[in-house]
N, C-alpha and C. Protein backbone atom coordinates (compact mmCIF):
# COMPACT_ATOMS: atom_id res chain seq x y z
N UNK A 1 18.27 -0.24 -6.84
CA UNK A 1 16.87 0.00 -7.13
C UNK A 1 16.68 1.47 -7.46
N UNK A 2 15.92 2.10 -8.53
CA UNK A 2 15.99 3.41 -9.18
C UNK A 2 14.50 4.26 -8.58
N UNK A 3 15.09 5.04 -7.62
CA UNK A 3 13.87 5.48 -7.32
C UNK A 3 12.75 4.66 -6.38
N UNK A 4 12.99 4.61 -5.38
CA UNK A 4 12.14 3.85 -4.56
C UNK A 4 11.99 4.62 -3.58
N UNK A 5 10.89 4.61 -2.84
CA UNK A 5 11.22 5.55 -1.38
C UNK A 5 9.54 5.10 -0.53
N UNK A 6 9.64 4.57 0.68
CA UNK A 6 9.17 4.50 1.65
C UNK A 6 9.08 5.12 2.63
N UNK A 7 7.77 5.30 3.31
CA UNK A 7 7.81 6.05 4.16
C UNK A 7 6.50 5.35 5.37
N UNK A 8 6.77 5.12 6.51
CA UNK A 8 5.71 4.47 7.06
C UNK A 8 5.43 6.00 8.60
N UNK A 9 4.56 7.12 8.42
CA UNK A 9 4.16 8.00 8.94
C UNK A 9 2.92 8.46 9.82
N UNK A 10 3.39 8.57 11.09
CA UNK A 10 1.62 9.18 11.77
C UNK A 10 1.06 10.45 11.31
N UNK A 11 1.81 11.25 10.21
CA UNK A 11 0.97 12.69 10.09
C UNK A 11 0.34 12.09 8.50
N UNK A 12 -0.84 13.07 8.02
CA UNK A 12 -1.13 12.89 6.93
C UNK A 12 -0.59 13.03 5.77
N UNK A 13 -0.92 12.38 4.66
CA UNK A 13 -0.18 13.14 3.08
C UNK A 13 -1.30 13.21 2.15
N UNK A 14 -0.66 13.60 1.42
CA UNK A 14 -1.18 14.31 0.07
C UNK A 14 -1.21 13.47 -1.24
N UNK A 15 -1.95 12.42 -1.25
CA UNK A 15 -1.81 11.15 -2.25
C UNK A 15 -1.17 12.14 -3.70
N UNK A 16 -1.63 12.84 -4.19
CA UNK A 16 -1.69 13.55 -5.30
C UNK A 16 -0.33 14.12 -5.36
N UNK A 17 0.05 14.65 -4.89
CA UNK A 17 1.42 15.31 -4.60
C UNK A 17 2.65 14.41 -4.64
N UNK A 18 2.26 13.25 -4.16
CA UNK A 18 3.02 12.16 -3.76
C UNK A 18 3.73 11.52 -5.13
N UNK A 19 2.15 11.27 -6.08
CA UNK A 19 2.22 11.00 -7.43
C UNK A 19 3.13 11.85 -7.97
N UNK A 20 3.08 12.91 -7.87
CA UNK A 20 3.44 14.16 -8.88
C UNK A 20 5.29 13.86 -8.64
N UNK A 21 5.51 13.75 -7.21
CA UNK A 21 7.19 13.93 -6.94
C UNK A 21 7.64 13.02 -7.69
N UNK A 22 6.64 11.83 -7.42
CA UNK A 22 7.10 10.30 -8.16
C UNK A 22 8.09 10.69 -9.58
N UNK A 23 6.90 10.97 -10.30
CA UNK A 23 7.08 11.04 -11.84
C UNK A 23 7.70 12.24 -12.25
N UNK A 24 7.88 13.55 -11.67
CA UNK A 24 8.25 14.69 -12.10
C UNK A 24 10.02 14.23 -12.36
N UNK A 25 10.53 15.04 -13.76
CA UNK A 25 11.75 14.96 -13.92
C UNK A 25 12.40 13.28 -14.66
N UNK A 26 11.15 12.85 -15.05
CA UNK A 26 11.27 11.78 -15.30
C UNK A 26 11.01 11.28 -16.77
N UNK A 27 11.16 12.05 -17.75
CA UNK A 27 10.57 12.20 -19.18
C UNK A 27 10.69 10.26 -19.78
N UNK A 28 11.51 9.68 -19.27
CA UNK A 28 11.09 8.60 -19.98
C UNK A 28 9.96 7.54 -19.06
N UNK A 29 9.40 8.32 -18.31
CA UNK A 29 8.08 7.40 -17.45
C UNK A 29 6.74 7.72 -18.45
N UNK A 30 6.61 6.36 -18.73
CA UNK A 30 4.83 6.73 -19.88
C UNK A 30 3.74 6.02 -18.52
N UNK A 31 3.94 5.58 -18.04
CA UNK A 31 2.36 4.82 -17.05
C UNK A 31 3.05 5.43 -15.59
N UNK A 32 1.83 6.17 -14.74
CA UNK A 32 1.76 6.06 -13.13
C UNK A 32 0.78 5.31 -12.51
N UNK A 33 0.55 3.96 -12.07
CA UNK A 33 -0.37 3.67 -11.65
C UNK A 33 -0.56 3.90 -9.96
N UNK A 34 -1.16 3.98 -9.54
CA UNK A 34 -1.14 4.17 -8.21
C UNK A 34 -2.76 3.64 -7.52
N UNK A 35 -2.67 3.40 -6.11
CA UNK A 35 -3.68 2.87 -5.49
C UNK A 35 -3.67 4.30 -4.31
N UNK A 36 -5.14 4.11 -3.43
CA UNK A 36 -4.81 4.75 -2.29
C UNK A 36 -5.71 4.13 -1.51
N UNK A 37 -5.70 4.14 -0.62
CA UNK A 37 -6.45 3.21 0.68
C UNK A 37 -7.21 4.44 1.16
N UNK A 38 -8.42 3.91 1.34
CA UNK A 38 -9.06 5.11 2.14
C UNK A 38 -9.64 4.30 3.50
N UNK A 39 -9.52 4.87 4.96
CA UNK A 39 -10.60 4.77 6.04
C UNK A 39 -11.69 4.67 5.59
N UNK A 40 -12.43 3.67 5.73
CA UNK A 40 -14.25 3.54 5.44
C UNK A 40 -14.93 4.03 6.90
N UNK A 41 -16.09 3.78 6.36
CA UNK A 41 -16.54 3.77 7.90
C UNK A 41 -17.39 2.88 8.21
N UNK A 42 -17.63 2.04 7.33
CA UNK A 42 -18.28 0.54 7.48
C UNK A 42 -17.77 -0.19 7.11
N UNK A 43 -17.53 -1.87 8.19
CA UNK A 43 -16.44 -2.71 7.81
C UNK A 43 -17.44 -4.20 8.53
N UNK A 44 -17.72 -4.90 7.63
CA UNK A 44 -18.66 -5.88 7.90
C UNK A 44 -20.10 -5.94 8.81
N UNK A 45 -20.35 -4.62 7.56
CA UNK A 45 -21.74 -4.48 8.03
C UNK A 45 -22.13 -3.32 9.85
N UNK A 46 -21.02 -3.01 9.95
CA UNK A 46 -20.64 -2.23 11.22
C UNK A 46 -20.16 -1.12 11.57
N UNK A 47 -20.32 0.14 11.80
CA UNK A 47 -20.58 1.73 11.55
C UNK A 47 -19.34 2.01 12.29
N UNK A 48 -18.35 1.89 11.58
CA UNK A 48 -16.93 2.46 12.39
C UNK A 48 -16.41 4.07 12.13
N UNK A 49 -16.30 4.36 13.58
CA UNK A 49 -15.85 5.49 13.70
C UNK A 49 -14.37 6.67 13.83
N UNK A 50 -13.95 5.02 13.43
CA UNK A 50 -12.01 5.83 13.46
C UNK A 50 -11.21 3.89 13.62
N UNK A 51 -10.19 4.61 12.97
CA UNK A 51 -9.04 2.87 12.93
C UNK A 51 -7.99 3.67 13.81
N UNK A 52 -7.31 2.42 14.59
CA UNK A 52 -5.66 2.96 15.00
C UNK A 52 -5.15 1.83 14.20
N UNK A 53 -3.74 2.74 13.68
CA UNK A 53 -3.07 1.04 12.76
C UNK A 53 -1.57 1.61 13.90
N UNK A 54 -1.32 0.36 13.57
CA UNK A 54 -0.22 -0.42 14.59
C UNK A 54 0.66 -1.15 13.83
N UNK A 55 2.33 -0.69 13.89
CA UNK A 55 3.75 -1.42 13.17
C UNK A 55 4.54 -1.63 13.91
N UNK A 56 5.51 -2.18 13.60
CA UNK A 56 6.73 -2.57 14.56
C UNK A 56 7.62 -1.36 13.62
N UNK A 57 8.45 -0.06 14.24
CA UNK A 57 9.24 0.18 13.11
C UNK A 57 10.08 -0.51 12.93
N UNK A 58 10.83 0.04 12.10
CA UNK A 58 12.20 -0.66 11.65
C UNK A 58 11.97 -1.98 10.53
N UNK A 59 11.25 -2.68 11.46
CA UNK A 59 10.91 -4.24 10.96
C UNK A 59 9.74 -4.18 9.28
N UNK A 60 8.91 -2.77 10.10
CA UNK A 60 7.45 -2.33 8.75
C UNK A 60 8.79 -2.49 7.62
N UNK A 61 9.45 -1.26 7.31
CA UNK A 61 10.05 -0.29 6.36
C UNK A 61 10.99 -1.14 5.76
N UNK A 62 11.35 -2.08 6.32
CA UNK A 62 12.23 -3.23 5.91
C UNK A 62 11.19 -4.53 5.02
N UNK A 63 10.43 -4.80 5.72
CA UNK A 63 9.57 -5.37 4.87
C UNK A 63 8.86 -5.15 3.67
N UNK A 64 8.75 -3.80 3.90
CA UNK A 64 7.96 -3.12 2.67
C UNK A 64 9.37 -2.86 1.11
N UNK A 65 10.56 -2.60 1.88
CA UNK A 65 11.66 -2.32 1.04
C UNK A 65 11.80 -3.44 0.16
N UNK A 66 11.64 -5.06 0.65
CA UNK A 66 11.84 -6.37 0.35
C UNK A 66 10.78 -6.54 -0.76
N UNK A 67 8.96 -6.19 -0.48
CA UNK A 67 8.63 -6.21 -1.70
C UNK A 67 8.62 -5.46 -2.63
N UNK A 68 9.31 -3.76 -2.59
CA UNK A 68 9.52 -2.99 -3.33
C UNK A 68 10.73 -3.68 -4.59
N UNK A 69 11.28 -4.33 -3.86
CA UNK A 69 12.89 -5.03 -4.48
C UNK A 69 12.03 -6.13 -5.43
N UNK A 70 11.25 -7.02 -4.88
CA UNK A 70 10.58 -8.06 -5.84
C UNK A 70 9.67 -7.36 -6.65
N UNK A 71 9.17 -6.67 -6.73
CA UNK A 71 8.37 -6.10 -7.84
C UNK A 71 9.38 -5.55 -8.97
N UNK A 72 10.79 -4.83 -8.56
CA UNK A 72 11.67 -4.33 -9.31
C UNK A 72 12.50 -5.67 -10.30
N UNK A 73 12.28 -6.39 -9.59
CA UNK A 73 12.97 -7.65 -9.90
C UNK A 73 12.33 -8.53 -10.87
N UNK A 74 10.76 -8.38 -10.49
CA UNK A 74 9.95 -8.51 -11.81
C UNK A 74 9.66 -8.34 -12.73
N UNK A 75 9.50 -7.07 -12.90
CA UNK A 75 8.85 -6.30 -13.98
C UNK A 75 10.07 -4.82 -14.06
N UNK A 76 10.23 -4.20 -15.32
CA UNK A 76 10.96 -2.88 -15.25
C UNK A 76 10.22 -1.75 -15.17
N UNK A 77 10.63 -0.98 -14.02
CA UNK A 77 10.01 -0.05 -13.49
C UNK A 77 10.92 1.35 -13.21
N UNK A 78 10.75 2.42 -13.17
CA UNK A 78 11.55 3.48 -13.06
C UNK A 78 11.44 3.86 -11.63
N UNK A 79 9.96 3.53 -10.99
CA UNK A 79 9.71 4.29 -9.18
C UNK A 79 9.12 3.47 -9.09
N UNK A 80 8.82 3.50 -7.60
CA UNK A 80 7.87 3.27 -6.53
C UNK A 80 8.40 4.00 -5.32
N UNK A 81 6.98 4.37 -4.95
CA UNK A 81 6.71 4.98 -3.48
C UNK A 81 5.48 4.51 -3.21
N UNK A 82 6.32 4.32 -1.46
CA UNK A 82 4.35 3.53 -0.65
C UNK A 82 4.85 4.16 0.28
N UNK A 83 3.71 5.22 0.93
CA UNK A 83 3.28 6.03 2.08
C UNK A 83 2.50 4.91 2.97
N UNK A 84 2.66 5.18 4.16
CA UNK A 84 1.52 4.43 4.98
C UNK A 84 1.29 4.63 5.87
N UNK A 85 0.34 4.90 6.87
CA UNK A 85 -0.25 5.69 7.72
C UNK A 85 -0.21 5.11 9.00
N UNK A 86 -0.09 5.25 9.72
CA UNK A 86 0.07 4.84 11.47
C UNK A 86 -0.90 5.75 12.30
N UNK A 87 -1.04 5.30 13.55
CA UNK A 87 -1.72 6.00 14.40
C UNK A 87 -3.33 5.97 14.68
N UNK A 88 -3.83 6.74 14.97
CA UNK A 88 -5.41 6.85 14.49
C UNK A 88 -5.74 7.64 13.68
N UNK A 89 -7.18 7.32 12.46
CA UNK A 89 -7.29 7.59 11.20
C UNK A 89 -8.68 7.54 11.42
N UNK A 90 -9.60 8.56 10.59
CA UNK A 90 -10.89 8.69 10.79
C UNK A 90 -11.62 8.72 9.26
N UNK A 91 -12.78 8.30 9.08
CA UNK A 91 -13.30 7.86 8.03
C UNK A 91 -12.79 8.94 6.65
N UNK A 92 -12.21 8.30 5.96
CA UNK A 92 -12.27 9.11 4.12
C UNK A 92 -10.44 9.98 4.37
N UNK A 93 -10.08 9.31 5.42
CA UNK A 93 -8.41 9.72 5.54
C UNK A 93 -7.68 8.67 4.54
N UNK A 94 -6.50 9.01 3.99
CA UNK A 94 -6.05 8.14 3.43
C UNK A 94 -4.94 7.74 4.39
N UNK A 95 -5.11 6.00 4.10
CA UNK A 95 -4.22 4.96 4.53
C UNK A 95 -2.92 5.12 3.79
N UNK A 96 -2.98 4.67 3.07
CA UNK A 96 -1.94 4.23 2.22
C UNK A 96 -1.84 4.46 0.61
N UNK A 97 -0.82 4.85 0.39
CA UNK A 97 -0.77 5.48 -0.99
C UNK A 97 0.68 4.03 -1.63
N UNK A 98 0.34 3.51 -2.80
CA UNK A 98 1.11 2.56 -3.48
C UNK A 98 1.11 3.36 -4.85
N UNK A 99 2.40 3.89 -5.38
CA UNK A 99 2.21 4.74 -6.83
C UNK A 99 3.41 3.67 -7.59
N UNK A 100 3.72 3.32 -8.57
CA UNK A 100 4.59 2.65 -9.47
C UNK A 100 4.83 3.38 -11.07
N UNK A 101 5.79 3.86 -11.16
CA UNK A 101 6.31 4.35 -12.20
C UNK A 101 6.84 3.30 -13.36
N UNK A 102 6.39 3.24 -14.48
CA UNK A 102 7.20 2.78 -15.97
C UNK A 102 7.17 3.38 -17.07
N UNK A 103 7.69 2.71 -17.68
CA UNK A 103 7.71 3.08 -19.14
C UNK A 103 6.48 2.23 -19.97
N UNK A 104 5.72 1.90 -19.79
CA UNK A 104 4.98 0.91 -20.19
C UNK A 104 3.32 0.50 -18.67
N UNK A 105 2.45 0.83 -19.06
CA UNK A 105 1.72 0.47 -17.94
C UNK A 105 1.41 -0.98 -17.38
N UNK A 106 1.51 -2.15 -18.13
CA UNK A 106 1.18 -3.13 -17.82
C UNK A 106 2.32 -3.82 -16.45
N UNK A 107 3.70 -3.36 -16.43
CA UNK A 107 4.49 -3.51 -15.64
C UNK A 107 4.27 -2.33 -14.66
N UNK A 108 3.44 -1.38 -14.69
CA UNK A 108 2.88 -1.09 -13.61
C UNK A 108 2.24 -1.14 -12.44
N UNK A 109 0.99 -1.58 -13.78
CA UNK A 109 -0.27 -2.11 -12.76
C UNK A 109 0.20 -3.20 -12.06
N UNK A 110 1.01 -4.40 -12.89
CA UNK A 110 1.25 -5.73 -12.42
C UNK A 110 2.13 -5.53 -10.81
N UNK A 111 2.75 -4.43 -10.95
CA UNK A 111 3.60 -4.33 -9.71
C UNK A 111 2.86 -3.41 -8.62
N UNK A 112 1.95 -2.48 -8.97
CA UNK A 112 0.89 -1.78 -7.83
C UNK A 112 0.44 -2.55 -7.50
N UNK A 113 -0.17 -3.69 -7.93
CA UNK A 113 -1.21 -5.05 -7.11
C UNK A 113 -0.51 -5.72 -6.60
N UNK A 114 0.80 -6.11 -6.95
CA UNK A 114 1.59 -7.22 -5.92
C UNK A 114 1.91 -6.36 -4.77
N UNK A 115 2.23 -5.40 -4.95
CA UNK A 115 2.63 -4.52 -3.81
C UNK A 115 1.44 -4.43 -2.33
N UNK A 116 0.22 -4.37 -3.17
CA UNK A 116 -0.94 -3.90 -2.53
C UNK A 116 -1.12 -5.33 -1.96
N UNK A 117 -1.25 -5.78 -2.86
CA UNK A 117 -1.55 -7.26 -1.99
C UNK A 117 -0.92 -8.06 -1.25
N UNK A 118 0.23 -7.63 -1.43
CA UNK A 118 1.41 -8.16 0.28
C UNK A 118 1.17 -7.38 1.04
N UNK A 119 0.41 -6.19 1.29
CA UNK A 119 0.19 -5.01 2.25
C UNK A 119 -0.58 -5.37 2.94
N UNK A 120 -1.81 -5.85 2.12
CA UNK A 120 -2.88 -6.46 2.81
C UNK A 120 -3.33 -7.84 3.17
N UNK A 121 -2.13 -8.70 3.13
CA UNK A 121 -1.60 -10.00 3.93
C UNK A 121 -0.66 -9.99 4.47
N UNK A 122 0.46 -9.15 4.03
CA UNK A 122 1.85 -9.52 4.77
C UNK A 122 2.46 -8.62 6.23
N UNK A 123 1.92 -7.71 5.44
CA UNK A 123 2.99 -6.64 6.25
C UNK A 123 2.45 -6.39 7.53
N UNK A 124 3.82 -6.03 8.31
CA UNK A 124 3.43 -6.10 9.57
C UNK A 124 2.66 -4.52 10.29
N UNK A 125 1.49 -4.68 9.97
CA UNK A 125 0.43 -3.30 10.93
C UNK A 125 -0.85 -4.14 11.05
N UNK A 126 -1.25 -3.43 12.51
CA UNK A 126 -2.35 -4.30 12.77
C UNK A 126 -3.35 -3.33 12.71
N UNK A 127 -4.76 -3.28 12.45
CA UNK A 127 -5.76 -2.15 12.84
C UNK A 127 -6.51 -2.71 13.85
N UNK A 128 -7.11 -2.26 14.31
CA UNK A 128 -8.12 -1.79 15.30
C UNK A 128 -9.07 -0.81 15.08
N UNK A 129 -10.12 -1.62 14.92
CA UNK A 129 -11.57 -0.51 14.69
C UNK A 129 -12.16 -0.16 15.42
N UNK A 130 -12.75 1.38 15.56
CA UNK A 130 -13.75 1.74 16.67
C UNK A 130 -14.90 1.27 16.21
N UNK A 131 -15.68 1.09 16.82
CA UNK A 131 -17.44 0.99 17.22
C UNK A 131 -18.09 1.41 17.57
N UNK A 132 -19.65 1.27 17.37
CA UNK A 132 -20.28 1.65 18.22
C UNK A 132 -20.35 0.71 19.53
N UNK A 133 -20.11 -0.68 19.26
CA UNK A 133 -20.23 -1.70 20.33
C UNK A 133 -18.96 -1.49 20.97
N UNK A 134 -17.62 -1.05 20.62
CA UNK A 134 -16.60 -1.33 21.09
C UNK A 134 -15.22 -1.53 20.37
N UNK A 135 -14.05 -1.88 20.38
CA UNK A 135 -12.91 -2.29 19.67
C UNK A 135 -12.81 -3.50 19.35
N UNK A 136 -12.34 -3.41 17.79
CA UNK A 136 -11.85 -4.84 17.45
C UNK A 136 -10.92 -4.80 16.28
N UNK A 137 -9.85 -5.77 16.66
CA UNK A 137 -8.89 -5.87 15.61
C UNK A 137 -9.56 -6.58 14.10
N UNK A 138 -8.89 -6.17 13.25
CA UNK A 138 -9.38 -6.33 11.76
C UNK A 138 -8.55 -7.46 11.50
N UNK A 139 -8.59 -8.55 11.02
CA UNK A 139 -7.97 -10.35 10.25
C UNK A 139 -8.18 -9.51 8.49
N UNK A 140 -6.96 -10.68 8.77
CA UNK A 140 -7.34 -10.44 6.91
C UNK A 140 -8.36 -11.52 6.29
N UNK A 141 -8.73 -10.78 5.21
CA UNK A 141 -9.94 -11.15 4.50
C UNK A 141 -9.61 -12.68 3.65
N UNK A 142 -10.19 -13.59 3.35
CA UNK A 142 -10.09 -14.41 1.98
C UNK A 142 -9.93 -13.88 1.63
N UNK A 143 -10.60 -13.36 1.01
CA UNK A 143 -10.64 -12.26 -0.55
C UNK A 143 -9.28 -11.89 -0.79
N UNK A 144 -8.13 -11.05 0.41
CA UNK A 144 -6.87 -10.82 0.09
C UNK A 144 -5.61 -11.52 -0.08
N UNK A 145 -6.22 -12.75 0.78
CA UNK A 145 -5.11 -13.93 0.92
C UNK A 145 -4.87 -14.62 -0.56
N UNK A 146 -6.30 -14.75 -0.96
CA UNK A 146 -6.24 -15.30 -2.35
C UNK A 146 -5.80 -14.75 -3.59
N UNK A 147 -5.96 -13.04 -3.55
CA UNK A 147 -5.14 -12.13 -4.81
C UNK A 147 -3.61 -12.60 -4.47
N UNK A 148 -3.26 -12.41 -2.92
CA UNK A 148 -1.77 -12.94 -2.94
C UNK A 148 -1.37 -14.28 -3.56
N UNK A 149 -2.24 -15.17 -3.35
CA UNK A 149 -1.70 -16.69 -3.78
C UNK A 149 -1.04 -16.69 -5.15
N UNK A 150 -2.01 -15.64 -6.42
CA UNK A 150 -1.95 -15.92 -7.45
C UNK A 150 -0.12 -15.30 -7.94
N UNK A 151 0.14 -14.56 -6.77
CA UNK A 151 1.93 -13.71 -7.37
C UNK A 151 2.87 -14.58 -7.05
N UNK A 152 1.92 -15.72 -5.79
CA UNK A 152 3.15 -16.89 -5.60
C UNK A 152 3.31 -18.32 -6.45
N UNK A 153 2.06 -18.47 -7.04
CA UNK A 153 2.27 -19.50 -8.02
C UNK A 153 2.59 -18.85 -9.52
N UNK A 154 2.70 -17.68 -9.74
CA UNK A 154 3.23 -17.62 -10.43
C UNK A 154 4.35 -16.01 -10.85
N UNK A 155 5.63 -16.40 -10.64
CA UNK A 155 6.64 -15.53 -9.83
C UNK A 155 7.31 -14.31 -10.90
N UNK A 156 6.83 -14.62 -12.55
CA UNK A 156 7.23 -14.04 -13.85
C UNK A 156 5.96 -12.68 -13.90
N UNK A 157 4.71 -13.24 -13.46
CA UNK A 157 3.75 -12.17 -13.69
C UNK A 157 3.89 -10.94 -13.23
C-alpha cells in the first residue's frame, strides 16, 4: 500500500498540516480530498460540553489499516492518512482528520466517504457526551448506517 499512515492519538493535530505532509513531494497527485470531524456542541437537540472518545488500541489501528487496504483496493490512490482523536475533546476540536490522495479526484472523494463512513459505523471508539443533565454514550445514527450500506451492495464504487 503506497503511502498510508494512521495514527489513532490523545494530543491534538493540525488538520492542515496533515494535508500538506500527505501530498508534499508528490508531483503526480492532482485531487486531495479530505474530511475533518469537528466536536459540536449540540447533539440531538442537547448543549454538550466536551466528548471522551474511547478505543481498544491495537485492535482501533488495525481496523482502520483494513479499510485503508479496501479503499486502495478499490479505487487508485497515491495516500491516505486518518488521524483520530482519543481522550476528552471540547467543542470546535478536531476529531478526526480522513485526507486521500490521487491522481484523479473522483477516486478520491469515492474513497474519503467509504473511509468516513466505516468510521462512523464500524470502528471500534465509543463517545461519551457531557451534559448539562449528565453523561451519555453516543449510538450510531440511521443516517450513517445507511451511507455504509450503499459501499456494501455495491463493492466496484
Amino acid at each position: 500500500m503506497s503511502n498510508t499512515q494512521i495514527r489513532v492519538q490523545a494530543t491534538p493535530f493540525d488538520p492542515f498540516a496533515e494535508q500538506d505532509e500527505l501530498r508534499r513531494g508528490q508531483s503526480q497527485v492532482g485531487a486531495l480530498v479530505a474530511f475533518v470531524g469537528l466536536m459540536r456542541d449540540i447533539n440531538e437537540d442537547a448543549s454538550v460540553c466536551a466528548m471522551t472518545l474511547e478505543h481498544y488500541p491495537g485492535m482501533t489501528e488495525r481496523s482502520l489499516e483494513q479499510v485503508a487496504a479496501e479503499a486502495h483496493r478499490r479505487w487508485s490512490l497515491e495516500g491516505i492518512r486518518i488521524v483520530h482523536r482519543v481522550g476528552r475533546l471540547e467543542p470546535q476540536d478536531p476529531i478526526v482528520l480522513v485526507a486521500v490522495s490521487s491522481r484523479h479526484r473522483g477516486d478520491a472523494f469515492r474513497a474519503c466517504e467509504l473511509i468516513i463512513d466505516y468510521l462512523k459505523t464500524d470502528a471500534p471508539f465509543w463517545k461519551k457526551e457531557e451534559t448539562a443533565t449528565g453523561e451519555r454514550w453516543v449510538e450510531t445514527r440511521d443516517g450513517d448506517a445507511k451511507a455504509k450500506q450503499r459501499w456494501q451492495a455495491h463493492s466496484d464504487r
